[in-house]
Protein backbone atom coordinates (compact mmCIF):
# COMPACT_ATOMS: atom_id res chain seq x y z
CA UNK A 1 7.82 76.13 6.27
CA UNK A 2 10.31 75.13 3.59
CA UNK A 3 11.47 77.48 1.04
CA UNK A 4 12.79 76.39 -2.17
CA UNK A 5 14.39 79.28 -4.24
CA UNK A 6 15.28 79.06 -8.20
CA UNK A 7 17.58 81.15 -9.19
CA UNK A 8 16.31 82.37 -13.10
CA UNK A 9 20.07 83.67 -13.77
CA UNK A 10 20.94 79.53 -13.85
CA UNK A 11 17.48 78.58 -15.91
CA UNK A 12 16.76 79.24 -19.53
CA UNK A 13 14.20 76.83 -20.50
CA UNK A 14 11.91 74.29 -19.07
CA UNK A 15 14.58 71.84 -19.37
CA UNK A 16 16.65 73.63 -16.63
CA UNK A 17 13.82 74.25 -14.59
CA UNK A 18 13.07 70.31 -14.13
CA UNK A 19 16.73 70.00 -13.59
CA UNK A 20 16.44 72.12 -11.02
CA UNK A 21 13.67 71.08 -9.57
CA UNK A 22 15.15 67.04 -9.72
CA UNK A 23 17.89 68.37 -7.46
CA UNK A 24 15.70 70.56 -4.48
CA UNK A 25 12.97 68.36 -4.37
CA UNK A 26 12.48 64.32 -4.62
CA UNK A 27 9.85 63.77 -7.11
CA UNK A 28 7.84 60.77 -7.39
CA UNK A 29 9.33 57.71 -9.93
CA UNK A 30 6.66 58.64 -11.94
CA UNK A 31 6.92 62.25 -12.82
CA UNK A 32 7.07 63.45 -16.28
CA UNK A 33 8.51 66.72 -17.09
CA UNK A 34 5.27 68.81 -17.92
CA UNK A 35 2.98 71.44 -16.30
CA UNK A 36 0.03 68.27 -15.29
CA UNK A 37 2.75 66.39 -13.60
CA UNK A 38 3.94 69.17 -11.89
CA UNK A 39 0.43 70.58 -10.81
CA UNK A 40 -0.56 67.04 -9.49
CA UNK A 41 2.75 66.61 -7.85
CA UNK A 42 2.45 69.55 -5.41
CA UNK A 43 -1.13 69.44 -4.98
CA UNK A 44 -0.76 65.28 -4.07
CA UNK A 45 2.47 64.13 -3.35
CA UNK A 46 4.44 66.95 -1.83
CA UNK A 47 5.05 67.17 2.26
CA UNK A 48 3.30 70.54 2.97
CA UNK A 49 3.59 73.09 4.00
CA UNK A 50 5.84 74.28 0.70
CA UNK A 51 7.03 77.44 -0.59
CA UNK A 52 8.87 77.64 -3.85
CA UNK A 53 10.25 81.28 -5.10
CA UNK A 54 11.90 81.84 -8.10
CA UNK A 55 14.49 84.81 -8.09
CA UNK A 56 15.77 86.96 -10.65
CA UNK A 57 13.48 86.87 -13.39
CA UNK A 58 13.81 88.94 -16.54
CA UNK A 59 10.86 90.45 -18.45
CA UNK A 60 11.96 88.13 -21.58
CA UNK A 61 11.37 84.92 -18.62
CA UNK A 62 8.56 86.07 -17.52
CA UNK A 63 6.39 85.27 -20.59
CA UNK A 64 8.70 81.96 -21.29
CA UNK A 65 7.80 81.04 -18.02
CA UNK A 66 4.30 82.50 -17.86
CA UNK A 67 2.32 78.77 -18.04
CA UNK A 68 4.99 77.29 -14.78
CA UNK A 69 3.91 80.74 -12.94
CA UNK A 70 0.10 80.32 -13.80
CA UNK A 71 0.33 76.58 -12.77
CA UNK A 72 2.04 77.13 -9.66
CA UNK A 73 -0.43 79.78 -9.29
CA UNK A 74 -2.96 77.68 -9.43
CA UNK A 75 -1.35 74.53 -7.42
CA UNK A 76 -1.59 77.38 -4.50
CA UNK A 77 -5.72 77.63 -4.75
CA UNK A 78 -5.82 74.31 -4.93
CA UNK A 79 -3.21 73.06 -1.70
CA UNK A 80 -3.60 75.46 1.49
CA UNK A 81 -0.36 74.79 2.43
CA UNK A 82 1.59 75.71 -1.06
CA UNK A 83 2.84 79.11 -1.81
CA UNK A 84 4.69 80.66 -4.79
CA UNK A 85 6.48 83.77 -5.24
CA UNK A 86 8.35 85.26 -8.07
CA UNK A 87 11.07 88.44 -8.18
CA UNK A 88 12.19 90.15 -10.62
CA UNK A 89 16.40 91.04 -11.08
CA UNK A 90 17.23 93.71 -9.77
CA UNK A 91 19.24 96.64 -12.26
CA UNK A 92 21.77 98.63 -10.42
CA UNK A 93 23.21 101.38 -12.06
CA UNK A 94 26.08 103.38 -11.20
């Protein structure tokens, strides 16, 4: 299976994350830089199996980025062969 990681310590908006996303994946000519597009994208166009995990998410990112996490949620119910995870940073302390 292919695993695509985001790093959330490089992405503070939606902007960064379709930067991102441009640059791991090849999306279709078509593709528009919204949640639908996305959605339809991994549950039509995408060579499965998939994985995509985003890493280092804050508390503050997590409800920025709480409709991307519910889609991609979702995208996995709908395609078999799609899975999503998400992690939190991690806090050391001395």
């Amino acid at each position: 299976m292919s695993a695509i990681k985001f790093d959330f310590a490089r992405i503070v908006n939606y902007e960064d994350f379709y930067k991102m996303l441009a640059k791991k994946i090849e999306l279709p000519d078509h593709f528009e830089h919204n949640l639908d597009a996305l959605f339809d994208t991994i549950t039509g166009e995408l060579k499965m199996p998939l994985k995509f995990e985003f890493v280092n998410l804050t508390l503050a990112q997590l409800e920025t980025f709480q409709n991307l996490i519910q889609t991609l949620e979702d995208a996995c119910m709908e395609e078999n062969e799609f899975e999503f995870n998400y992690f939190l940073e991690h806090y050391h302390t001395n």
